[in-house]
N, C-alpha and C. Protein backbone atom coordinates (compact mmCIF):
# COMPACT_ATOMS: atom_id res chain seq x y z
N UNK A 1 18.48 -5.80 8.83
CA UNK A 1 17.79 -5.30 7.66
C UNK A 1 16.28 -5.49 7.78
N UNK A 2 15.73 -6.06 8.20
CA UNK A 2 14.31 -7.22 8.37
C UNK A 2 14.16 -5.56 9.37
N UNK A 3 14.25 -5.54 10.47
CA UNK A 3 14.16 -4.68 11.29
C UNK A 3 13.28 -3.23 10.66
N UNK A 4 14.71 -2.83 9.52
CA UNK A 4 14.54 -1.53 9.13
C UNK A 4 13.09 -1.54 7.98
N UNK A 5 12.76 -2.64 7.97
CA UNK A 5 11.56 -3.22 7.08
C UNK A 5 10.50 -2.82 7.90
N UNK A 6 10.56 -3.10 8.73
CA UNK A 6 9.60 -2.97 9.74
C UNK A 6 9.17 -1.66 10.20
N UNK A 7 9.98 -1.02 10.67
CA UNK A 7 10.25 0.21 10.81
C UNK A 7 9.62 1.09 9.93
N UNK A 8 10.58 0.95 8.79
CA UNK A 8 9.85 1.33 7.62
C UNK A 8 8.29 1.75 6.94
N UNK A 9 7.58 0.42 7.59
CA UNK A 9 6.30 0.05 6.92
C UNK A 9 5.23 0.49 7.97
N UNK A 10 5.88 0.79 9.00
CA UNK A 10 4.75 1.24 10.50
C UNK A 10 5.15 2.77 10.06
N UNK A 11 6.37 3.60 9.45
CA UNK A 11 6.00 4.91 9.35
C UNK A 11 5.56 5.35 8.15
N UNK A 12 5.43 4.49 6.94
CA UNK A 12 4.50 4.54 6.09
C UNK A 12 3.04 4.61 6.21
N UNK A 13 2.94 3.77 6.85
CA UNK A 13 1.44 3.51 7.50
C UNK A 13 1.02 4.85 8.64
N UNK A 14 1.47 5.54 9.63
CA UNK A 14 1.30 6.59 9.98
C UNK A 14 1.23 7.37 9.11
N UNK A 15 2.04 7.47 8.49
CA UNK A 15 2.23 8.76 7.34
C UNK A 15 1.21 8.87 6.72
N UNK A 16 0.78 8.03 6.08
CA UNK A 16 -0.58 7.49 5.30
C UNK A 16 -2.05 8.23 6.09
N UNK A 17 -1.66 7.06 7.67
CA UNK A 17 -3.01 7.80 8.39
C UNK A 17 -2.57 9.18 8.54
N UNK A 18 -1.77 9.81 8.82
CA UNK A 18 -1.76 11.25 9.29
C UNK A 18 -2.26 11.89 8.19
N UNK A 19 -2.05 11.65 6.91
CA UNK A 19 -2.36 12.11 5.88
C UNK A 19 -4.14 12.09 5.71
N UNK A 20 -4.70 11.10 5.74
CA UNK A 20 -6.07 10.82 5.38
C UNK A 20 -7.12 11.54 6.85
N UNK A 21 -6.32 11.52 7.99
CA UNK A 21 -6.89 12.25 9.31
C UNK A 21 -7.15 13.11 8.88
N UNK A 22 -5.77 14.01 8.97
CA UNK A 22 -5.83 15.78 9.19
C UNK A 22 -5.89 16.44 8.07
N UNK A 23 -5.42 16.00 6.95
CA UNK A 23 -5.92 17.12 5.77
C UNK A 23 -7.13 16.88 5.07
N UNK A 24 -7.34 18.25 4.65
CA UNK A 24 -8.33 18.75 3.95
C UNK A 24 -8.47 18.63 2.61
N UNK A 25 -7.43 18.24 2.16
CA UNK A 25 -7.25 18.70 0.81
C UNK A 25 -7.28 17.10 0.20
N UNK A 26 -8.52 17.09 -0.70
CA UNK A 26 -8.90 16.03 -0.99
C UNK A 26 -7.70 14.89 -2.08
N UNK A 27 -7.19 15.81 -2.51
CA UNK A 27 -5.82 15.43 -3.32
C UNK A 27 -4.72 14.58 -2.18
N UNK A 28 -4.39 15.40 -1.52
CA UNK A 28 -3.71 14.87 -0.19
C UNK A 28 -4.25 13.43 0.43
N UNK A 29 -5.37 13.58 0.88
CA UNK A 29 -6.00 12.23 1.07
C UNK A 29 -5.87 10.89 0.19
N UNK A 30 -6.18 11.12 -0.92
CA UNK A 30 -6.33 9.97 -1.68
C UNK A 30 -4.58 9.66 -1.40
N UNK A 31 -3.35 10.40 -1.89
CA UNK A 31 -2.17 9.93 -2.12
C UNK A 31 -1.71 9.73 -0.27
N UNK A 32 -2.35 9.91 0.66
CA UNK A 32 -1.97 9.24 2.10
C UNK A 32 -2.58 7.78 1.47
N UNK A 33 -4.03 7.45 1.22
CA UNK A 33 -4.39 5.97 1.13
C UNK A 33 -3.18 5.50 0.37
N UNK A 34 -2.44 5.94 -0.52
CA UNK A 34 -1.67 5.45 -1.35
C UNK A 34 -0.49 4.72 -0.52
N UNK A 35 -0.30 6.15 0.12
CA UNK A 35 0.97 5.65 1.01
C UNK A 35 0.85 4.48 2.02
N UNK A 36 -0.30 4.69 2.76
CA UNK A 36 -0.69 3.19 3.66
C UNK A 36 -0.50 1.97 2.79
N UNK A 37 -1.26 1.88 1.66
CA UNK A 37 -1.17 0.33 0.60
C UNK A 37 0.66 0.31 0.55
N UNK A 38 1.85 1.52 0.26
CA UNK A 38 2.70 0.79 -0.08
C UNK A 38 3.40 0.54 1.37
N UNK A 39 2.73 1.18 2.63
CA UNK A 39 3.69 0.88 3.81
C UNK A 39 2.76 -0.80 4.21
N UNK A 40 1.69 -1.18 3.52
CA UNK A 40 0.92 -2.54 4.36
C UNK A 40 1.91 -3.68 3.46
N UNK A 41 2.15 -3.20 1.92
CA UNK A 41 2.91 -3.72 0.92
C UNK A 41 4.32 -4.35 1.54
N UNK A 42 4.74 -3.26 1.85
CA UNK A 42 6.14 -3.78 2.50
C UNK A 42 6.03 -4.47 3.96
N UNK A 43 5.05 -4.34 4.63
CA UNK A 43 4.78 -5.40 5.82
C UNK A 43 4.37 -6.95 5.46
N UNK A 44 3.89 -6.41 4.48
CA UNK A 44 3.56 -8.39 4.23
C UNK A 44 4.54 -9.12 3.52
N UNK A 45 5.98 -7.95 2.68
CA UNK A 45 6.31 -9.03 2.10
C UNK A 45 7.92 -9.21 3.07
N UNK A 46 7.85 -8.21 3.73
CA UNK A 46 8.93 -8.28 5.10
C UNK A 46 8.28 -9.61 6.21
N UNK A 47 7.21 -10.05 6.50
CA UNK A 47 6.91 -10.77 7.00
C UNK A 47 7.39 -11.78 6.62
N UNK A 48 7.04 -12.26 4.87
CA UNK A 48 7.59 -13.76 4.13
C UNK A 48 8.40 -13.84 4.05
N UNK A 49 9.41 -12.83 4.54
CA UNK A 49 10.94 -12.95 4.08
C UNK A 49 11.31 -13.97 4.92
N UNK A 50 12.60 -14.79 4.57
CA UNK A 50 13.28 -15.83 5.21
C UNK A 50 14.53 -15.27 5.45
N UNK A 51 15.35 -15.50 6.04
CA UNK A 51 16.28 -15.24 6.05
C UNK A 51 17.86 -16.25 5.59
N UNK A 52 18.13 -16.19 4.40
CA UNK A 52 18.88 -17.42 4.06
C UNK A 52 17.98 -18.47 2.80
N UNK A 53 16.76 -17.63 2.71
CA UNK A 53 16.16 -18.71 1.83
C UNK A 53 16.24 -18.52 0.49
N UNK A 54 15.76 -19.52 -0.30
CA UNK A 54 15.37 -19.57 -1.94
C UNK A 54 14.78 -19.72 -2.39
N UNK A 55 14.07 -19.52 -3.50
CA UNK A 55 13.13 -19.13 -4.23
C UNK A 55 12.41 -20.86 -4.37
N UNK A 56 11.14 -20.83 -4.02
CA UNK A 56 10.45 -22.14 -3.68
C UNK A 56 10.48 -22.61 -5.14
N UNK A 57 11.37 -22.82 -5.81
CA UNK A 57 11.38 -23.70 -7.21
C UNK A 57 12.59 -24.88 -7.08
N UNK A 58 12.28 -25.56 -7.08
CA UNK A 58 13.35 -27.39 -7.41
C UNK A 58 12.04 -28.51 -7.91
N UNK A 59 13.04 -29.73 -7.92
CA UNK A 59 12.63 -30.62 -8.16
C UNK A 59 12.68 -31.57 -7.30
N UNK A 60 12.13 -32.66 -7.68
CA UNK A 60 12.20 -33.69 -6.44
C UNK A 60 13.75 -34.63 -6.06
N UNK A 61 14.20 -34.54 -6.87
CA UNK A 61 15.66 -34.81 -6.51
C UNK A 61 16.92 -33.80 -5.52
N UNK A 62 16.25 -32.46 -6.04
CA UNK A 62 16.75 -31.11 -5.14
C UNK A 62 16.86 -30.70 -3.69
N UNK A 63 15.48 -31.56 -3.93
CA UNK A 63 15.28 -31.01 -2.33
C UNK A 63 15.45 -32.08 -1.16
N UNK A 64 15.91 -31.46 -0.15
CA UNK A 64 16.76 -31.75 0.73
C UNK A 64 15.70 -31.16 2.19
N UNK A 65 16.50 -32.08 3.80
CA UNK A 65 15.90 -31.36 4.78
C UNK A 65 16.63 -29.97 4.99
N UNK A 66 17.46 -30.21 4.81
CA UNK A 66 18.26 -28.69 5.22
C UNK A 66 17.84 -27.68 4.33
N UNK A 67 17.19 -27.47 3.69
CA UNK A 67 16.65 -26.32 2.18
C UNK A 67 15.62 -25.06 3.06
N UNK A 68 16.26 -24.04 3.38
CA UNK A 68 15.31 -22.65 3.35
C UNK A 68 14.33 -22.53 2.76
N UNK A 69 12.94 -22.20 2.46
CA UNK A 69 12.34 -21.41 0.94
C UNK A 69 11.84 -19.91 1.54
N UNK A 70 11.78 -19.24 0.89
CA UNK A 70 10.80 -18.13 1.15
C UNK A 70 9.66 -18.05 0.50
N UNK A 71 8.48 -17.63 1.46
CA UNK A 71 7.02 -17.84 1.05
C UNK A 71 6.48 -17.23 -0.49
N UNK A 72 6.14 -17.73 -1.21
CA UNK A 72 5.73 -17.13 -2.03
C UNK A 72 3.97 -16.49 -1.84
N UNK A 73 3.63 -16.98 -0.81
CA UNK A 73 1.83 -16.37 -0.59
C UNK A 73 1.76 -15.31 -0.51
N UNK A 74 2.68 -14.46 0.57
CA UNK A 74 2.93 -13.04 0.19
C UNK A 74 3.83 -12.49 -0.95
N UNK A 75 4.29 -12.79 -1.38
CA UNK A 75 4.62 -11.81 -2.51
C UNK A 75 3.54 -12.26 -3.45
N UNK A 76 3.04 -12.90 -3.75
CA UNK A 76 1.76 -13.22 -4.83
C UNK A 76 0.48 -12.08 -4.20
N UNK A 77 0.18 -12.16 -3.06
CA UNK A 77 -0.75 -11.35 -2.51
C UNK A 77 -0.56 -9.55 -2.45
N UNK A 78 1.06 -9.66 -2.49
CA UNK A 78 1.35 -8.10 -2.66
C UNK A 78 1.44 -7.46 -4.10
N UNK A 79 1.61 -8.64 -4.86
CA UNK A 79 1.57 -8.34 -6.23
C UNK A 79 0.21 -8.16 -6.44
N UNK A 80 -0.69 -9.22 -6.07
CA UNK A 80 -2.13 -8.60 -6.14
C UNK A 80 -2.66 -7.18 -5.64
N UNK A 81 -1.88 -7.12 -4.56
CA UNK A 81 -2.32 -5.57 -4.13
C UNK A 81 -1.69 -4.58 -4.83
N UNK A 82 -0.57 -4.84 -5.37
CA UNK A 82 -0.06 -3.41 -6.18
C UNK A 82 -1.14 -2.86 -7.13
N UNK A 83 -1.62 -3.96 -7.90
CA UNK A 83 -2.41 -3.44 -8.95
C UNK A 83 -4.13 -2.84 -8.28
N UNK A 84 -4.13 -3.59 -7.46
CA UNK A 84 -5.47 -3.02 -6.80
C UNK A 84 -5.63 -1.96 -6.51
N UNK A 85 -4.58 -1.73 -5.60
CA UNK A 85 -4.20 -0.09 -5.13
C UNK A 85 -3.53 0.76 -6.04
N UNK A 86 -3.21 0.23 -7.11
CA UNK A 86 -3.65 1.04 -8.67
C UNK A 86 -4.67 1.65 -8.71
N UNK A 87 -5.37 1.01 -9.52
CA UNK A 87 -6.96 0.82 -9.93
C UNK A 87 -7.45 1.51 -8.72
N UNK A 88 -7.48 1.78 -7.82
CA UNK A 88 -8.61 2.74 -6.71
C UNK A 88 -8.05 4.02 -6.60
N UNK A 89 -6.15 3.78 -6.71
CA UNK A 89 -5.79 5.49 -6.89
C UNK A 89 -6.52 5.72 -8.27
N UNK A 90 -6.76 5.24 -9.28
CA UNK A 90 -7.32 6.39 -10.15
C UNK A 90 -8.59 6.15 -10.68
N UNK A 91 -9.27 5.33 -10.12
CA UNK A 91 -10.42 5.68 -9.99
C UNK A 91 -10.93 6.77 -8.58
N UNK A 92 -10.14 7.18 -7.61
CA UNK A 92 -10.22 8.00 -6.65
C UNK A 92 -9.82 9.43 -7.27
N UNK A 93 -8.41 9.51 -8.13
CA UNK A 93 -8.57 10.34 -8.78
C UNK A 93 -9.27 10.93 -10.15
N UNK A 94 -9.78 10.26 -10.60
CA UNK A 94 -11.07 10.55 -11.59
C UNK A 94 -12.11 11.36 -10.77
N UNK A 95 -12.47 10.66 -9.65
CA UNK A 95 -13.53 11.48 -8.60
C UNK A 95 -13.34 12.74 -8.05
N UNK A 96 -11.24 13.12 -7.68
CA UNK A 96 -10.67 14.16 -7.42
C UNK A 96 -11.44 15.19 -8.57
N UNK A 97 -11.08 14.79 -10.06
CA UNK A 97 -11.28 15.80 -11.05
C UNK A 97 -12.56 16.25 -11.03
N UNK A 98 -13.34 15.15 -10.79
CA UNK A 98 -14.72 15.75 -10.76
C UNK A 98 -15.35 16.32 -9.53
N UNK A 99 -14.60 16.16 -8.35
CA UNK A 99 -14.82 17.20 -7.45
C UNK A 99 -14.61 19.04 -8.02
N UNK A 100 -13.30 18.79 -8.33
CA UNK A 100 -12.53 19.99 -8.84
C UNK A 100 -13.38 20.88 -9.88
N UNK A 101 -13.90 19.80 -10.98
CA UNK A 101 -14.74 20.43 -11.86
C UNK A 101 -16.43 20.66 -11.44
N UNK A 102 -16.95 20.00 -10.34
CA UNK A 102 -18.58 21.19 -10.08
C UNK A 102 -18.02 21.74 -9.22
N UNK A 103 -17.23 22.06 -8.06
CA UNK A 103 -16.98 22.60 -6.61
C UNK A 103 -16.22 23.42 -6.52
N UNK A 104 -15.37 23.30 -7.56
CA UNK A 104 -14.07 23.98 -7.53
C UNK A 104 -13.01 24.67 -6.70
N UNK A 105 -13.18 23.58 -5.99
CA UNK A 105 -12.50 23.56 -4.77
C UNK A 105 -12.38 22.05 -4.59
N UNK A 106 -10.95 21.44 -3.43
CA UNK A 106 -10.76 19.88 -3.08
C UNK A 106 -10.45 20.34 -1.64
N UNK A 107 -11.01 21.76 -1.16
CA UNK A 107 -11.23 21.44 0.41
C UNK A 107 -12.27 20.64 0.95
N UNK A 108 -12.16 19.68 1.55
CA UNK A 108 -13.60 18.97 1.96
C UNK A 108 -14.43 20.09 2.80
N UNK A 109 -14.13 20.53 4.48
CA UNK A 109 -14.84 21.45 4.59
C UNK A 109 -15.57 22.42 4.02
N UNK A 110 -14.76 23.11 2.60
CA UNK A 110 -15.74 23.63 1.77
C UNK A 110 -16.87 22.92 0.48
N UNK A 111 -16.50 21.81 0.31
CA UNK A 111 -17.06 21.00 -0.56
C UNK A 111 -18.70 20.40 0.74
N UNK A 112 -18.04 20.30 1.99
CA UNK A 112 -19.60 19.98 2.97
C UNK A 112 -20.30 21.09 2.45
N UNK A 113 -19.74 22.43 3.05
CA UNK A 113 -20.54 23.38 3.19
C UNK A 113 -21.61 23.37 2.01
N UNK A 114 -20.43 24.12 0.83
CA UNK A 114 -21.50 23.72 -0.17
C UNK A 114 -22.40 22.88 -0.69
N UNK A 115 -22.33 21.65 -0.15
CA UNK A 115 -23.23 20.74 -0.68
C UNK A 115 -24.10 20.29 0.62
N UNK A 116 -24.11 21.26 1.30
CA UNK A 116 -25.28 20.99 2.42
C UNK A 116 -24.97 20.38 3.71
């Protein structure tokens, strides 16, 4: 399963770059960045995963040498990034609209041209 995590999050992450490379279409771009944040998302928290572990909460009587945990640094850090990579998709798309509305157009090549 860990594997298909992996997998997973490296063709997210292409997908993402292929997206932000080759198209033109400024709409397209912003939702590839999107896609990279949720394929980097699932790499970091496929990394903390344990396999067999539990949730880093006991007490001092609980815990034992034999006890698994799984990291909580990444999932705290990916939770931080969800919302981040919120907040820039739409502040990126606020900028989309206002491309749309002087240019009227979200081809970049035509948005250079016109603007010099």
């Amino acid at each position: 399963m860990i594997l298909t995590n992996y997998v997973c999050s490296i063709l997210l992450i292409a997908l993402g770059l292929y997206c932000v490379v080759c198209k033109r279409n400024v709409f397209k771009i912003v939702i590839g960045m999107g896609v990279i944040d949720y394929g980097v998302n699932l790499l970091i928290v496929s990394i903390g995963f344990n396999p067999g572990g539990s949730a880093p909460i006991f007490t001092a009587r609980e815990l034992s040498h034999d006890m698994f945990f799984v990291d909580p640094v990444p999932q705290a850090l990916t939770l931080t990034s969800i919302v981040i990579g919120a907040c820039v998709t739409a502040m990126a798309m606020a900028i989309v609209i206002k491309l749309k509305q002087k240019y009227g157009t979200l081809d970049t090549e035509k948005i250079r041209r016109i603007h010099g």
